[in-house]
PDB file of N, CA and C in Angstrom:
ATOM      1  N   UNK A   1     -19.565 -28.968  -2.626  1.00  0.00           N
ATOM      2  CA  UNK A   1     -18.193 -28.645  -2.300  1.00  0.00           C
ATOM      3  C   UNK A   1     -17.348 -28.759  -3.557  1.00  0.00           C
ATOM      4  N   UNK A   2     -16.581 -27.741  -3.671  1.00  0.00           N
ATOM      5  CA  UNK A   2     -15.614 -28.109  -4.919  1.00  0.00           C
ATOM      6  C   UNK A   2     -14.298 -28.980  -4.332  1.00  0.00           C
ATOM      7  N   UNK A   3     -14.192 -29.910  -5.850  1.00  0.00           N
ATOM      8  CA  UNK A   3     -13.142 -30.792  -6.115  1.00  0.00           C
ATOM      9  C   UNK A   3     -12.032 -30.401  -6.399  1.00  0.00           C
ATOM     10  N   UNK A   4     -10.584 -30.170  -6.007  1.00  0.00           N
ATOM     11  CA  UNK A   4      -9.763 -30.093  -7.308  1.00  0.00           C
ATOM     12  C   UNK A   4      -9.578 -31.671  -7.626  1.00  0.00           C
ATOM     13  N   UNK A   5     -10.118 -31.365  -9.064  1.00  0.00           N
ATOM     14  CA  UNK A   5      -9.507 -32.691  -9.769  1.00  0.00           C
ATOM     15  C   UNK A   5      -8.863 -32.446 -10.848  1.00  0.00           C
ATOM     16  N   UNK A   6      -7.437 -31.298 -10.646  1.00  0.00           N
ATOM     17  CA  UNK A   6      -7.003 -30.606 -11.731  1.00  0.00           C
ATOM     18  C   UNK A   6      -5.387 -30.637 -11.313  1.00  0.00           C
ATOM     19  N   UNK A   7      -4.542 -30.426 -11.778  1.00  0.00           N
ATOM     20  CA  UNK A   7      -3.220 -30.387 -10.962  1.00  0.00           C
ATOM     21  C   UNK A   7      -3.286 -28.766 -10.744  1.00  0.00           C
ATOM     22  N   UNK A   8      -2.877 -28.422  -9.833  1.00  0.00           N
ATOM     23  CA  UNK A   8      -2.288 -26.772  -9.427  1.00  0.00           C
ATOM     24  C   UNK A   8      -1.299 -26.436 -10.286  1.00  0.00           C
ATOM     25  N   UNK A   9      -1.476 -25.118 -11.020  1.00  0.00           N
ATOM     26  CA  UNK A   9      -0.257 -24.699 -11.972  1.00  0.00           C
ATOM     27  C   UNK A   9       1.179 -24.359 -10.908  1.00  0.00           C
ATOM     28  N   UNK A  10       2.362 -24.883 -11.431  1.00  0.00           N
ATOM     29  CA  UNK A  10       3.342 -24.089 -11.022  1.00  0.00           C
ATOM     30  C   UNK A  10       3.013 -22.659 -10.513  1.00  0.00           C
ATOM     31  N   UNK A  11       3.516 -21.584  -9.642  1.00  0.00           N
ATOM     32  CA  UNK A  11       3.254 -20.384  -9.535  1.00  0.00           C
ATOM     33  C   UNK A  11       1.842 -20.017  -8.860  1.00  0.00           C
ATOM     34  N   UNK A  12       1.162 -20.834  -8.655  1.00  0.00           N
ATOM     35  CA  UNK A  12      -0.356 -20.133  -8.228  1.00  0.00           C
ATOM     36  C   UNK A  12      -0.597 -19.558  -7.060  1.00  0.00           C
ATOM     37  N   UNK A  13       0.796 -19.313  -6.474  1.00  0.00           N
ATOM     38  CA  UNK A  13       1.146 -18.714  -5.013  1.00  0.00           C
ATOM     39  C   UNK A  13       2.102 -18.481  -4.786  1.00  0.00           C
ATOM     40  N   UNK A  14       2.314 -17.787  -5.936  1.00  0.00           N
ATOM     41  CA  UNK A  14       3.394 -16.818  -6.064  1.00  0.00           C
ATOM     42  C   UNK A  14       2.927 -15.070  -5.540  1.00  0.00           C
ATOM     43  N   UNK A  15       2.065 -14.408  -5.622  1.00  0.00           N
ATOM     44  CA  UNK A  15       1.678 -13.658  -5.875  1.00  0.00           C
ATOM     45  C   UNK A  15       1.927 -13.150  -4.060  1.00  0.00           C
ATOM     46  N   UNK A  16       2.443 -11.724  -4.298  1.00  0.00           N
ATOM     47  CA  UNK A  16       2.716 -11.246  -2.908  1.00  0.00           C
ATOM     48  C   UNK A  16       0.975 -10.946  -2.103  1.00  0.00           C
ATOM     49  N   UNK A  17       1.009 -10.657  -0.489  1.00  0.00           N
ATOM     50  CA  UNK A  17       0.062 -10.403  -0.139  1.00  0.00           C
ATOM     51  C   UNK A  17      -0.997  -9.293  -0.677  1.00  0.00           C
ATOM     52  N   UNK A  18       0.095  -8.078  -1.065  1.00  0.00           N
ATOM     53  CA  UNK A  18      -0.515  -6.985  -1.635  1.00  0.00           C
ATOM     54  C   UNK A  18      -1.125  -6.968  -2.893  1.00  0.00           C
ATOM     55  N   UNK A  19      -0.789  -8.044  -4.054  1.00  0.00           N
ATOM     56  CA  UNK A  19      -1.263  -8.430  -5.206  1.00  0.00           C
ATOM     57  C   UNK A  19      -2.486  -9.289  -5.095  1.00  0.00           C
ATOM     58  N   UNK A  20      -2.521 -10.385  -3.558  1.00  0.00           N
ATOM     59  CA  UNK A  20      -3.528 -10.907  -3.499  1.00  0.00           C
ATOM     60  C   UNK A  20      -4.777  -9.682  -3.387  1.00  0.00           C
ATOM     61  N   UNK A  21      -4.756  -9.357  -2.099  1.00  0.00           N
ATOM     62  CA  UNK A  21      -5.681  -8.147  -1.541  1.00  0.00           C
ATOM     63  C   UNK A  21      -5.954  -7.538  -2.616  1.00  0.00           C
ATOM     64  N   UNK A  22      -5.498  -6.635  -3.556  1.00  0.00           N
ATOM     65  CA  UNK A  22      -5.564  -6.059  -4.784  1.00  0.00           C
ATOM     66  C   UNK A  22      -6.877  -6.927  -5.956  1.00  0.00           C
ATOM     67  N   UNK A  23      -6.318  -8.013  -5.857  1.00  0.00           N
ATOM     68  CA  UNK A  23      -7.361  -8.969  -6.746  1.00  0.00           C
ATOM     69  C   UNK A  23      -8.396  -9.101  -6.384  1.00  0.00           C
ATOM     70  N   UNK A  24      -8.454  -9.330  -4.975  1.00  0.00           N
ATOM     71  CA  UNK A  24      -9.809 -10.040  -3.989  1.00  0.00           C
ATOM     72  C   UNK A  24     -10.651  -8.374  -4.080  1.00  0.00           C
ATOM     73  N   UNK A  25     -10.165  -7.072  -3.921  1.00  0.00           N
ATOM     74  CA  UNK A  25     -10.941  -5.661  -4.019  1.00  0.00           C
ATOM     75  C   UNK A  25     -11.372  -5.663  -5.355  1.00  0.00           C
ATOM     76  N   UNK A  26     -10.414  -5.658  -7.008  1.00  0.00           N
ATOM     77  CA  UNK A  26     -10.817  -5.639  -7.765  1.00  0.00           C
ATOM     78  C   UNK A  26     -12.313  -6.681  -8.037  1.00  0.00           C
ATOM     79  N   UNK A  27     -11.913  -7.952  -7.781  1.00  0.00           N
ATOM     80  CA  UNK A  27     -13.402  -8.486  -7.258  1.00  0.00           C
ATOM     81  C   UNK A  27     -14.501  -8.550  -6.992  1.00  0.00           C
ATOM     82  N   UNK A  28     -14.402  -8.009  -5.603  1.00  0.00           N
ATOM     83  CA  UNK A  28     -15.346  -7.635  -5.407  1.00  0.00           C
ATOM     84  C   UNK A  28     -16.321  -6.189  -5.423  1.00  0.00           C
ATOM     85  N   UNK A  29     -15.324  -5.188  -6.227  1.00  0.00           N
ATOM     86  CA  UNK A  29     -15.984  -4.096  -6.897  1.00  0.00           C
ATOM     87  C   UNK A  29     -16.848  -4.865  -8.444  1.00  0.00           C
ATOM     88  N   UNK A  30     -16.015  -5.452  -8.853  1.00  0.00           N
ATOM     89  CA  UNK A  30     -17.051  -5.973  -9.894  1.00  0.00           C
ATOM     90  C   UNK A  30     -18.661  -6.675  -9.443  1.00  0.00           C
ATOM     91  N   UNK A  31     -17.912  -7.604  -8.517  1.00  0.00           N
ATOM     92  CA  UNK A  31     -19.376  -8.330  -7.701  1.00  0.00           C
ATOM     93  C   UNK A  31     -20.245  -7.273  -7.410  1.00  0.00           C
ATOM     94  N   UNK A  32     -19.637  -5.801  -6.844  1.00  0.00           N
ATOM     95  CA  UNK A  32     -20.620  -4.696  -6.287  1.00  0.00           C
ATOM     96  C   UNK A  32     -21.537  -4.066  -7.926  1.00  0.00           C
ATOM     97  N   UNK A  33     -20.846  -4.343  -8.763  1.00  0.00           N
ATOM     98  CA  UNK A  33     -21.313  -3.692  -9.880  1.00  0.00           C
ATOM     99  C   UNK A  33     -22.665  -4.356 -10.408  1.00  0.00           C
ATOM    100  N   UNK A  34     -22.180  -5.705 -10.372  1.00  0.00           N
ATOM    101  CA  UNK A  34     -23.516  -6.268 -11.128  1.00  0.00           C
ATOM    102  C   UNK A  34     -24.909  -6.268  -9.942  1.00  0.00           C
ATOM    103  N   UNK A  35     -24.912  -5.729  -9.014  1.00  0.00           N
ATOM    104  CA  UNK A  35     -25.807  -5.728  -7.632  1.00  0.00           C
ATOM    105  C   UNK A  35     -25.417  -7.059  -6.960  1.00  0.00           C
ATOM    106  N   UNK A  36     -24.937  -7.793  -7.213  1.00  0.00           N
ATOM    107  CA  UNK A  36     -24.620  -9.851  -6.728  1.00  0.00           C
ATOM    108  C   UNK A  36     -24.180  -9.217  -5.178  1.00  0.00           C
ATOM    109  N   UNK A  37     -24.490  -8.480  -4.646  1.00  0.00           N
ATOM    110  CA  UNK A  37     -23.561  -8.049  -3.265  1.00  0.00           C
ATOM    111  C   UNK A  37     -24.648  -7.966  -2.574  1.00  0.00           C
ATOM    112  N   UNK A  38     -24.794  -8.782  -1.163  1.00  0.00           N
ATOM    113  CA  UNK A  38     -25.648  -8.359  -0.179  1.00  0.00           C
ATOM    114  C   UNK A  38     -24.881  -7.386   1.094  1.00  0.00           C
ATOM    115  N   UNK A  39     -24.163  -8.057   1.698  1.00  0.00           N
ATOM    116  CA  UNK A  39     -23.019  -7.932   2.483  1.00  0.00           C
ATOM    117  C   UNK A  39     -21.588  -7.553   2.339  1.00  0.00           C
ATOM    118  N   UNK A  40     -20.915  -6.622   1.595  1.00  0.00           N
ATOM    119  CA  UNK A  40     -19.619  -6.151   1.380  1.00  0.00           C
ATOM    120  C   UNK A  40     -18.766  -7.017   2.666  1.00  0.00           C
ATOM    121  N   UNK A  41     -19.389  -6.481   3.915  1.00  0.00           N
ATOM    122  CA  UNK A  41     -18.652  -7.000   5.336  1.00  0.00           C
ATOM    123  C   UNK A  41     -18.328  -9.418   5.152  1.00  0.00           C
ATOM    124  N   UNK A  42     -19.691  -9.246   4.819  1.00  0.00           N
ATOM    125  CA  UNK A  42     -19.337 -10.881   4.575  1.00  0.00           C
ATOM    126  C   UNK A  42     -18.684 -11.220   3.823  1.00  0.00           C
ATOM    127  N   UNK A  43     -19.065 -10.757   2.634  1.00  0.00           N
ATOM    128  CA  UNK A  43     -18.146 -11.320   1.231  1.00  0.00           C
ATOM    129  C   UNK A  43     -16.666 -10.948   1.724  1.00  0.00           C
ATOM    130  N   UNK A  44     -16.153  -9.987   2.114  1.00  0.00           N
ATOM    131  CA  UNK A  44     -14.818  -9.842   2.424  1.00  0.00           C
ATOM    132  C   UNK A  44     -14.239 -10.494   3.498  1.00  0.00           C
ATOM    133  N   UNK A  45     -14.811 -11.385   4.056  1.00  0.00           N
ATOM    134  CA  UNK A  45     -14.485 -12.140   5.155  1.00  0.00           C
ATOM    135  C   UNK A  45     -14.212 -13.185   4.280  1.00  0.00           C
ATOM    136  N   UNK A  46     -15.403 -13.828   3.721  1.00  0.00           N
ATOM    137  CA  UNK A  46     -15.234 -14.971   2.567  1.00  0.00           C
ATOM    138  C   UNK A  46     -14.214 -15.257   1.682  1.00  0.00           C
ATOM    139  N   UNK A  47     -13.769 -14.335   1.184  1.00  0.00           N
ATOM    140  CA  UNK A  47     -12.843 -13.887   0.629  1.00  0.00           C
ATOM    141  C   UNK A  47     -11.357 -13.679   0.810  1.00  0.00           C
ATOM    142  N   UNK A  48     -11.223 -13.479   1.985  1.00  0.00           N
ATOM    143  CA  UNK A  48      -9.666 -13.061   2.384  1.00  0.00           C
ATOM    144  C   UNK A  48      -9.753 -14.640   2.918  1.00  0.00           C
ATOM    145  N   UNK A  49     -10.593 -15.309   3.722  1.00  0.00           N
ATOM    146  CA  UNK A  49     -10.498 -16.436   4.033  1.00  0.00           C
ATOM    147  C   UNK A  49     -10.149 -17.430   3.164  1.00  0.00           C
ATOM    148  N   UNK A  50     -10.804 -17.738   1.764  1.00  0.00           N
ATOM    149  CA  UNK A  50     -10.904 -18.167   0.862  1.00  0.00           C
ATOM    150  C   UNK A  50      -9.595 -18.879   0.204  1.00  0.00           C
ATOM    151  N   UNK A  51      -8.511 -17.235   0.500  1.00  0.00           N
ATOM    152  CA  UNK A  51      -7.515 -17.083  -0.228  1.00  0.00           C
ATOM    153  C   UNK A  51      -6.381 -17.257   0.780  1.00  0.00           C
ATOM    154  N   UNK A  52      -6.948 -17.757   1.846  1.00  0.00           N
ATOM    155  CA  UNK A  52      -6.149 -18.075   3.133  1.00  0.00           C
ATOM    156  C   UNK A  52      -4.770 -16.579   3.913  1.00  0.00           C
ATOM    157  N   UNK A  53      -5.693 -15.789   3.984  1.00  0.00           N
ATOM    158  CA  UNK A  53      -5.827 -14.652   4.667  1.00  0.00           C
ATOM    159  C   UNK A  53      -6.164 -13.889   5.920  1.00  0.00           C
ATOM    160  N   UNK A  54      -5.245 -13.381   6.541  1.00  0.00           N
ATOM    161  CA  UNK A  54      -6.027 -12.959   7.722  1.00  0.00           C
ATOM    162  C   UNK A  54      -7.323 -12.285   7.746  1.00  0.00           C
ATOM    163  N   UNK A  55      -8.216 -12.548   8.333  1.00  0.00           N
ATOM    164  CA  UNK A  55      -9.747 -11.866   8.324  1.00  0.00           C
ATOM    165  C   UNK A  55     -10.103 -11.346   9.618  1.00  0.00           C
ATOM    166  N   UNK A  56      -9.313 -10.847  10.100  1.00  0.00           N
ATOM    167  CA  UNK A  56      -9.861  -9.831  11.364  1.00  0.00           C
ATOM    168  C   UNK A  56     -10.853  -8.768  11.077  1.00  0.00           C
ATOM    169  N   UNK A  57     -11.161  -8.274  12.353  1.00  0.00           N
ATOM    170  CA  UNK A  57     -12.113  -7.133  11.792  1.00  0.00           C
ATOM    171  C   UNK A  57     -11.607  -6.132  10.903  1.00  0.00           C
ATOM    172  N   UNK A  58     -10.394  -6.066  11.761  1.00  0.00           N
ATOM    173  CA  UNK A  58      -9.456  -4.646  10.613  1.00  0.00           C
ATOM    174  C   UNK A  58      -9.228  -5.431   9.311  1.00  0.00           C
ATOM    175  N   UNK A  59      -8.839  -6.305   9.041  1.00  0.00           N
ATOM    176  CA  UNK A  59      -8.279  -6.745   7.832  1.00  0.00           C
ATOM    177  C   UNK A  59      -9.840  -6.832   6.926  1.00  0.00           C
ATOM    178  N   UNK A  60     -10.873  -7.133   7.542  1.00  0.00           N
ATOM    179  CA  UNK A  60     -12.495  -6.562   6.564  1.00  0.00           C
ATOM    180  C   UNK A  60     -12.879  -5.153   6.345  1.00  0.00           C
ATOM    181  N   UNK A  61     -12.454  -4.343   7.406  1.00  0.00           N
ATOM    182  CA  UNK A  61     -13.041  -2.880   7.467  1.00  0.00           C
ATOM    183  C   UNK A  61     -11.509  -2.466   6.693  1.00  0.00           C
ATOM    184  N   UNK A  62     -10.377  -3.136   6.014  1.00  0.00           N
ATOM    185  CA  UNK A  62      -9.737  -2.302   5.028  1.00  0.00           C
ATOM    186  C   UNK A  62     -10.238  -2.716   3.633  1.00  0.00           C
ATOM    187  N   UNK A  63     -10.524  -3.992   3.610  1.00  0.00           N
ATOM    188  CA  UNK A  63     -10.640  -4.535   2.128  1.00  0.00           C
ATOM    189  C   UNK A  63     -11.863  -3.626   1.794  1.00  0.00           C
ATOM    190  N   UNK A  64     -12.721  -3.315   2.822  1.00  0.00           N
ATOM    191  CA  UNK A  64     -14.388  -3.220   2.208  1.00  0.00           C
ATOM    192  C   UNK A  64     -13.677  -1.798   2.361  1.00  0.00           C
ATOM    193  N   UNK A  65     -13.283  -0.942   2.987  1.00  0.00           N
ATOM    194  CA  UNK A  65     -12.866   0.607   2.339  1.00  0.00           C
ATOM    195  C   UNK A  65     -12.104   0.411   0.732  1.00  0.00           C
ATOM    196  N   UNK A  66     -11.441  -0.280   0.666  1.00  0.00           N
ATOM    197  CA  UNK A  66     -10.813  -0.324  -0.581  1.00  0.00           C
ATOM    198  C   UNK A  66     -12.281  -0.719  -1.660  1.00  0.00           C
ATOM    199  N   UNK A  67     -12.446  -1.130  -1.487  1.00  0.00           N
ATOM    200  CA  UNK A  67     -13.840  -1.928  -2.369  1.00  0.00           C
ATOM    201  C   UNK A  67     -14.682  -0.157  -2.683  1.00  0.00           C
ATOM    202  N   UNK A  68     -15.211  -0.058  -1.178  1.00  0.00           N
ATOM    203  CA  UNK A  68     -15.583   1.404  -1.967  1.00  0.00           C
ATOM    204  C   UNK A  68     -14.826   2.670  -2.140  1.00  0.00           C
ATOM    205  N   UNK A  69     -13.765   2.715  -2.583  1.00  0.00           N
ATOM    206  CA  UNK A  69     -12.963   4.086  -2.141  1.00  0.00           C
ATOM    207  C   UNK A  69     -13.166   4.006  -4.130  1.00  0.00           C
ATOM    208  N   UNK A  70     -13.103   5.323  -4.546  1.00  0.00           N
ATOM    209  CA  UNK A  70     -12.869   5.482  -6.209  1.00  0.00           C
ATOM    210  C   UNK A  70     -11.731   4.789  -6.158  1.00  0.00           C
ATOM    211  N   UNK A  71     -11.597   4.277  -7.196  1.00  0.00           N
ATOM    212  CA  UNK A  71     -10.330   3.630  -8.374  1.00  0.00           C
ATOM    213  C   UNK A  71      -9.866   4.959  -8.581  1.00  0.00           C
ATOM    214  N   UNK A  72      -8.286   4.860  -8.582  1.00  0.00           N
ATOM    215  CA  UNK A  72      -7.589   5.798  -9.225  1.00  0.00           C
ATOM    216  C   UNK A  72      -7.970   6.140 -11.099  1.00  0.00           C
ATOM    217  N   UNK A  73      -8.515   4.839 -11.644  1.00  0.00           N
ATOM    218  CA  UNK A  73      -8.243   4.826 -13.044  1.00  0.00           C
ATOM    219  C   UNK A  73     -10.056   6.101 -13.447  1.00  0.00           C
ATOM    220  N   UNK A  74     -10.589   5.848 -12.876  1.00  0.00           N
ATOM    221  CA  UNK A  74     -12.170   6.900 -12.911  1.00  0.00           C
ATOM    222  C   UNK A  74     -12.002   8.119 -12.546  1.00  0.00           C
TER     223      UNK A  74
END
């Protein structure tokens, strides 16, 4: 289990919902890159949870469309 045995920076929840979600996709497209991905559907549960997030079914079946939809930047 992780510890914090660190103080929390000022700001570390600051970040709007849409900036979170944004991070947690960028994420886990990288995770998809290196193969480290078994489950897109789990990890995005893990994940939105993680970051203390709603994780409904819809709120997994958007992150994991975002995860695979092209990047605008490709």
């Amino acid at each position: 289990m992780d510890v914090q045995n660190e103080p929390i920076e000022d700001g570390h929840d600051d970040a709007s919902l849409r900036q979170k979600l944004a991070g947690i996709v960028v994420q886990m497209r990288s995770d998809l890159g290196t193969g480290a991905v078994d489950d897109l559907r789990v990890m995005a549960r893990q994940r939105l949870e993680d970051a203390g997030l709603p994780a409904s079914d819809d709120d997994i079946d958007a992150v994991v469309a975002a995860v695979q939809a092209r990047p605008a930047n490709e």
